[in-house]
N, C-alpha and C. Protein backbone atom coordinates (compact mmCIF):
# COMPACT_ATOMS: atom_id res chain seq x y z
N UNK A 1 111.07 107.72 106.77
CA UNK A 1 110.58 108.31 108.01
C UNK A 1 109.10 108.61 107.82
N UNK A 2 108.24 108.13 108.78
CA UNK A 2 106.34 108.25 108.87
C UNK A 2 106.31 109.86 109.11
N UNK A 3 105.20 110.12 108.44
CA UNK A 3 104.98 111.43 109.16
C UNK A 3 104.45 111.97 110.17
N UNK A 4 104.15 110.79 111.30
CA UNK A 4 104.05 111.73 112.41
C UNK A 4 105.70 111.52 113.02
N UNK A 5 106.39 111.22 112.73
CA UNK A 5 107.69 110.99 113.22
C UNK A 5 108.60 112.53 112.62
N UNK A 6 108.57 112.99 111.39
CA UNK A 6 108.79 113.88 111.00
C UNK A 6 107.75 115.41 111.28
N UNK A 7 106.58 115.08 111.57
CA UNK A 7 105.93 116.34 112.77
C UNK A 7 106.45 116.28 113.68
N UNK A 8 106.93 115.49 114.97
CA UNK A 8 107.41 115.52 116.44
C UNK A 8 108.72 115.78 115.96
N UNK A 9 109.79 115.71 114.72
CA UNK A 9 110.75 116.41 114.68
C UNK A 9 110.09 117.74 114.40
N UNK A 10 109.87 117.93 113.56
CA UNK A 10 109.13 119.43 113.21
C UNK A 10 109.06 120.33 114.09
N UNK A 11 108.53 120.02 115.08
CA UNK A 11 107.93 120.65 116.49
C UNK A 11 109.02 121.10 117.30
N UNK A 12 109.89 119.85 117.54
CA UNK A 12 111.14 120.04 118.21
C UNK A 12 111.99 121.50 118.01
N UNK A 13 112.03 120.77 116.08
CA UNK A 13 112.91 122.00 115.54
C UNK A 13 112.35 123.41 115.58
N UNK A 14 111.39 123.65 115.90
CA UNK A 14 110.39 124.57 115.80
C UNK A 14 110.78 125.65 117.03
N UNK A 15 110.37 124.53 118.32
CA UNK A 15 110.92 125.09 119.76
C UNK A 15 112.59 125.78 119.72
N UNK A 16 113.21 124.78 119.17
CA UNK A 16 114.60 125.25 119.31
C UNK A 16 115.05 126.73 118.37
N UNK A 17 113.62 126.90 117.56
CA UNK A 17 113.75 128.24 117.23
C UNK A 17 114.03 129.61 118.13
N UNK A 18 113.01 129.19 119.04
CA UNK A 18 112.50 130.07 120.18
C UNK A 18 113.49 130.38 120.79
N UNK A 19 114.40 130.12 121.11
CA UNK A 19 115.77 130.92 121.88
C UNK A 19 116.24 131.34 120.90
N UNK A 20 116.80 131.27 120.10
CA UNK A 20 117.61 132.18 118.83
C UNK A 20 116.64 133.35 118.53
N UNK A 21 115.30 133.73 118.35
CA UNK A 21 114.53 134.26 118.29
C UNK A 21 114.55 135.88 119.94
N UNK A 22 114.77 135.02 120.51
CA UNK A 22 115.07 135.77 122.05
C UNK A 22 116.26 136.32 122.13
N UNK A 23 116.97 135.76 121.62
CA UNK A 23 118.59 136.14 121.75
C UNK A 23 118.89 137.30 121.04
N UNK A 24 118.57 137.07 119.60
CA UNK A 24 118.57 138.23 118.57
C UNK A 24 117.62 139.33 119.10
N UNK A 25 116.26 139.01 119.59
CA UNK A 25 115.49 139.99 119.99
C UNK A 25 116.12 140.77 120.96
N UNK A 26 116.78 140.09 121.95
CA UNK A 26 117.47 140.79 123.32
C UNK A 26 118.50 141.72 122.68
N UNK A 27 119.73 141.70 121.98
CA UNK A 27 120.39 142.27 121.35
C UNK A 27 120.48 143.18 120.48
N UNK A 28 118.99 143.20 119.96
CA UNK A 28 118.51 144.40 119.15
C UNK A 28 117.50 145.51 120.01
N UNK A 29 117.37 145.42 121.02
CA UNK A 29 116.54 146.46 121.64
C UNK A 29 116.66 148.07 121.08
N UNK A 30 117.57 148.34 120.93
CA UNK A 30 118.04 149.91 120.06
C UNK A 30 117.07 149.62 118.75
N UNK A 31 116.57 148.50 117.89
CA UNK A 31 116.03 149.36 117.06
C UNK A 31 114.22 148.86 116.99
N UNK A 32 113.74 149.19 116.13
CA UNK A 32 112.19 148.96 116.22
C UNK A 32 111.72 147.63 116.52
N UNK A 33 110.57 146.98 116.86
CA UNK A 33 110.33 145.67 117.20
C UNK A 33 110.97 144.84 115.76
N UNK A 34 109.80 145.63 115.10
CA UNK A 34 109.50 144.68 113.41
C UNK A 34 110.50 144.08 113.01
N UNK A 35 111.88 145.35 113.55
CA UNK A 35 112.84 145.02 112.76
C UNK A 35 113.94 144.64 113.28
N UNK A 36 113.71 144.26 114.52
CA UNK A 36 114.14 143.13 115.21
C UNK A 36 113.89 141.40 115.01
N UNK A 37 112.50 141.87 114.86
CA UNK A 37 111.77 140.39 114.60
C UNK A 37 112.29 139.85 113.06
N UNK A 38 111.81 140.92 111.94
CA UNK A 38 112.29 140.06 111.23
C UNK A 38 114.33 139.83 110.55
N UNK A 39 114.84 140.70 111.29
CA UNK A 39 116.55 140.01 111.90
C UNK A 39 116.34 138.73 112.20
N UNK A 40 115.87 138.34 113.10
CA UNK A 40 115.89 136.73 114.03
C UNK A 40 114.96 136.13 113.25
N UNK A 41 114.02 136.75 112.31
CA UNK A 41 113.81 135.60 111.58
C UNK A 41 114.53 135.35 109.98
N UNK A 42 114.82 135.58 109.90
CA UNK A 42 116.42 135.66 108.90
C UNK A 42 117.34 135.21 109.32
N UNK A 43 117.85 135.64 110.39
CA UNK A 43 119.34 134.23 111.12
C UNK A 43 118.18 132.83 111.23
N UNK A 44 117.48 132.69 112.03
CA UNK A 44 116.57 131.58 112.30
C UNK A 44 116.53 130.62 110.73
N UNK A 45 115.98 131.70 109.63
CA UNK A 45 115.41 130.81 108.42
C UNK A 45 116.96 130.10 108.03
N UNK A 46 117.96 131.34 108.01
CA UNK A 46 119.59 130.31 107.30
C UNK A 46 120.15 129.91 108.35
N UNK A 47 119.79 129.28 109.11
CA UNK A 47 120.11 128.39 110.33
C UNK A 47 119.24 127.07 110.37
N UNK A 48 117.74 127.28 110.04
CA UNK A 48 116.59 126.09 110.30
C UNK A 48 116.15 125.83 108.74
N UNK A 49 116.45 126.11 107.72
CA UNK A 49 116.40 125.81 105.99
C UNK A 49 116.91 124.35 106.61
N UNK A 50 118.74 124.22 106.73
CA UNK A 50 119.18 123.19 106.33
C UNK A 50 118.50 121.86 107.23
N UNK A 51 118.14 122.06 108.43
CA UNK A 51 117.20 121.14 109.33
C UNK A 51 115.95 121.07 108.46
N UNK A 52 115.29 121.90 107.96
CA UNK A 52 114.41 121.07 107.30
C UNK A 52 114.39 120.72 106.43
N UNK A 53 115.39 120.49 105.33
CA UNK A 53 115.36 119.97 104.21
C UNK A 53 115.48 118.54 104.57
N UNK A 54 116.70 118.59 106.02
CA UNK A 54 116.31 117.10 106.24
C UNK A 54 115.66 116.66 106.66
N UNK A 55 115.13 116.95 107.88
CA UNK A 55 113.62 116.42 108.03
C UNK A 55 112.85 116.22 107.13
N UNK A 56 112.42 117.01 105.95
CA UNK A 56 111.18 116.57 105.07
C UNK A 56 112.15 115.83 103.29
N UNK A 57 113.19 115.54 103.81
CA UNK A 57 113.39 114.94 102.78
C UNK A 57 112.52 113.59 102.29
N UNK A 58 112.95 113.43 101.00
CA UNK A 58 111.90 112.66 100.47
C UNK A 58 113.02 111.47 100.01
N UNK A 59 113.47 109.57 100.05
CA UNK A 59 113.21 108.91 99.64
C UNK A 59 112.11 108.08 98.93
N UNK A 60 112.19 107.61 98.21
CA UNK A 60 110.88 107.13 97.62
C UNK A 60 111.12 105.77 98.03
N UNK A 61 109.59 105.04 97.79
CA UNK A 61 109.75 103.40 97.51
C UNK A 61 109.65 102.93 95.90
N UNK A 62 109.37 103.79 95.10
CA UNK A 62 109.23 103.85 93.76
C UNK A 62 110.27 104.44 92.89
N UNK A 63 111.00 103.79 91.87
CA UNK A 63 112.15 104.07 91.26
C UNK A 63 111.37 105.30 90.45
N UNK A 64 112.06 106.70 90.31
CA UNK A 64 111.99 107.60 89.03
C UNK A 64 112.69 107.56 88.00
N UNK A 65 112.31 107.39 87.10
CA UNK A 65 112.38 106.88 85.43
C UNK A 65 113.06 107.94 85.14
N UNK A 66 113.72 107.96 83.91
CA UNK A 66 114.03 109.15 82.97
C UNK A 66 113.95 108.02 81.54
N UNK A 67 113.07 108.69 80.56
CA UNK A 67 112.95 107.72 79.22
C UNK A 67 113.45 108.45 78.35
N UNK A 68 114.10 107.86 77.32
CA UNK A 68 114.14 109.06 75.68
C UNK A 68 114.17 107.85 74.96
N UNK A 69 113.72 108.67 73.85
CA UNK A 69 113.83 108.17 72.43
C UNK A 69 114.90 107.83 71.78
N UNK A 70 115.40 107.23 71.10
CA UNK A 70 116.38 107.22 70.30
C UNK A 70 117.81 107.27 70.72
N UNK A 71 118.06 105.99 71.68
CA UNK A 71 119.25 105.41 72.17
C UNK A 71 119.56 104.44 72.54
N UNK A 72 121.06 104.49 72.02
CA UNK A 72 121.48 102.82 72.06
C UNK A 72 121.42 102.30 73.89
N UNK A 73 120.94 101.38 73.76
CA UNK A 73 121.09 100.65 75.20
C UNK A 73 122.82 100.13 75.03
N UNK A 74 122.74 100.48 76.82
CA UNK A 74 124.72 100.43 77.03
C UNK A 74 124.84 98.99 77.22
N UNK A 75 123.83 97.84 77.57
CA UNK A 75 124.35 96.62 77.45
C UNK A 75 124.21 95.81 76.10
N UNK A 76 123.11 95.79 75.22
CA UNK A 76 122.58 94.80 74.32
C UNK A 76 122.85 95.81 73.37
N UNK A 77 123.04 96.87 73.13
CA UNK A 77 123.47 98.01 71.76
C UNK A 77 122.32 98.11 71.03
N UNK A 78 120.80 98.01 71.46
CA UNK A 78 119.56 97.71 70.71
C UNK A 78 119.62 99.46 70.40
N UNK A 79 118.98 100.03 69.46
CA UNK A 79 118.62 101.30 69.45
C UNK A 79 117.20 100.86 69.39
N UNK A 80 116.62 102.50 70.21
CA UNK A 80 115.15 102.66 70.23
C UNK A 80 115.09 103.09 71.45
N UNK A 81 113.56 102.85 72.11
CA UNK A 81 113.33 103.83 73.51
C UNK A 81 114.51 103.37 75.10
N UNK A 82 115.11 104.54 75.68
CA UNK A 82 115.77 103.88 76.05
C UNK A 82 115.18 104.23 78.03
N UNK A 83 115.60 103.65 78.86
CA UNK A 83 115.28 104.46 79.92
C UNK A 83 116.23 104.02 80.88
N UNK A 84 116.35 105.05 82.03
CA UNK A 84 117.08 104.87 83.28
C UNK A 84 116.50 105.12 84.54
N UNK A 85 117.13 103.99 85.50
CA UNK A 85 116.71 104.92 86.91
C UNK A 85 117.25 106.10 87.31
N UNK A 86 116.72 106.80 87.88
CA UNK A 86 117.00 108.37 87.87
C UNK A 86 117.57 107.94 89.65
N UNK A 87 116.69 107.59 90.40
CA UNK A 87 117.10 107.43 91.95
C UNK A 87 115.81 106.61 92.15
N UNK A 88 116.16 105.56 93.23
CA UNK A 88 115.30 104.75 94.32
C UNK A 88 115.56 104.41 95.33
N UNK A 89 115.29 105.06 96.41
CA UNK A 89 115.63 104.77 97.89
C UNK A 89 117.34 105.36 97.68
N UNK A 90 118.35 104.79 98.11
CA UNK A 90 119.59 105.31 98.45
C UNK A 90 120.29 105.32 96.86
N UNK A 91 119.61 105.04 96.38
CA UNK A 91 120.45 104.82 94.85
C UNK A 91 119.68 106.52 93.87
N UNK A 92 121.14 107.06 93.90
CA UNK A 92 120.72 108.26 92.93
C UNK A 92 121.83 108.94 91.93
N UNK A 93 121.42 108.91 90.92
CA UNK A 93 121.75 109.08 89.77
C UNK A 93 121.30 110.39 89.06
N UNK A 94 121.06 111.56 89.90
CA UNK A 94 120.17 112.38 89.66
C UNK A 94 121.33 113.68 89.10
N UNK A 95 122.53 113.68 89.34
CA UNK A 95 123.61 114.79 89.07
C UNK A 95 124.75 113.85 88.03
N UNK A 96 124.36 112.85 87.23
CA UNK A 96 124.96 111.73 86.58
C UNK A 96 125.35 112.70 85.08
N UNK A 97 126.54 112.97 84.80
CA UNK A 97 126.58 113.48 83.44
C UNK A 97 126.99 112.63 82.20
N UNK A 98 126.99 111.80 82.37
CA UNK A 98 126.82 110.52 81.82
C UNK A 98 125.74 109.40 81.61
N UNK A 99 124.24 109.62 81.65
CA UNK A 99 123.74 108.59 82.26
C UNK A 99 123.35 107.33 81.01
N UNK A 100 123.19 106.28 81.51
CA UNK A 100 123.44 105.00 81.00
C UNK A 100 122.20 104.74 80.54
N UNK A 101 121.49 105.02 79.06
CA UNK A 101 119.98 104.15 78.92
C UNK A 101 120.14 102.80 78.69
N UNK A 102 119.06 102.23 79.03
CA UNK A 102 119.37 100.57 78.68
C UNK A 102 117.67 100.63 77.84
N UNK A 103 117.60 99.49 77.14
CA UNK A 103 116.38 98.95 76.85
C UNK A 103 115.16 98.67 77.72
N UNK A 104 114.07 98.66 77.40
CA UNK A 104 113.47 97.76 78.39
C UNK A 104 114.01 97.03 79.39
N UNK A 105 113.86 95.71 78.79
CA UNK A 105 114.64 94.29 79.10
C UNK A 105 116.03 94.43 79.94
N UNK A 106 117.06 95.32 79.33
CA UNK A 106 118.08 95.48 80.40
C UNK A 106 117.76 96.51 81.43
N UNK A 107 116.91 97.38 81.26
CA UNK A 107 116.69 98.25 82.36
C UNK A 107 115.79 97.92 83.42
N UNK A 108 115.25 96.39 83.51
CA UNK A 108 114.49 95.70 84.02
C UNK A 108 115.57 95.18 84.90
N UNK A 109 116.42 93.95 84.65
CA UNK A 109 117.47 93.31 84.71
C UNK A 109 118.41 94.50 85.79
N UNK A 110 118.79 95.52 85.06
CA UNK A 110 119.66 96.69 85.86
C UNK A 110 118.39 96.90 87.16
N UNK A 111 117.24 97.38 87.24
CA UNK A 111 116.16 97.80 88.35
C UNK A 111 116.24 96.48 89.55
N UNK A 112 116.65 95.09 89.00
CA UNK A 112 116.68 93.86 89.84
C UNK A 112 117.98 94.30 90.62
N UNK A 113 119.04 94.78 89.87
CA UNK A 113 120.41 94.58 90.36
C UNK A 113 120.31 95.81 91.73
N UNK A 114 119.66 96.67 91.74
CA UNK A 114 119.33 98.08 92.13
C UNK A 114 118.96 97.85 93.51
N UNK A 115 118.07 97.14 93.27
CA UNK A 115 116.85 96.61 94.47
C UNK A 115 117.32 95.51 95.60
N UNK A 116 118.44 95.03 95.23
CA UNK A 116 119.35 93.77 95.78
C UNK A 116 119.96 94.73 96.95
């Protein structure tokens, strides 16, 4: 998603604050402004958090790496530096308690299979 496409959501979500903001305000008249205001902005934030995480979520076009030292690659059994894709675009591997290093060469080979 471009980012002016994710500002004109932004905005949207922004407005649709504005009645929840009124609503809570209307309902709290018994106690002080402030503390009215910040009520409705507390329902508002754990109500509009989860909208914007999606809106500004982040896919990448660039695979994130994870490298270490000193492991066997899971296809060719080479020991030495090993690395994995961590996540690229819809592919994520990021909560993996298992994760798979390969070599170079196979983690090249695995990044082709990824990208298909």
């Amino acid at each position: 998603m471009n980012l002016a496409k994710k500002y004109i959501l932004y905005l949207i979500r922004w407005q649709l604050s504005t009645p929840i903001l009124a609503i809570v305000l209307n309902l709290l008249t018994d106690i002080p402004t402030i503390w009215a205001t910040i009520i409705a902005n507390l329902i508002g934030g754990l109500i509009f958090f989860w909208v914007d995480k999606i809106i500004f979520r982040k896919k990448s076009d660039v695979p994130l790496w994870e490298i270490k030292d000193e492991v066997k690659c899971v296809d060719c059994k080479k020991m030495g530096r090993g690395y994995r894709v961590v996540s690229w675009g819809k592919y994520d591997r990021s909560e993996d308690k298992n994760p798979k290093y390969r070599c170079r060469e196979c983690s090249l080979k695995k990044m082709n299979q990824i990208k298909k």
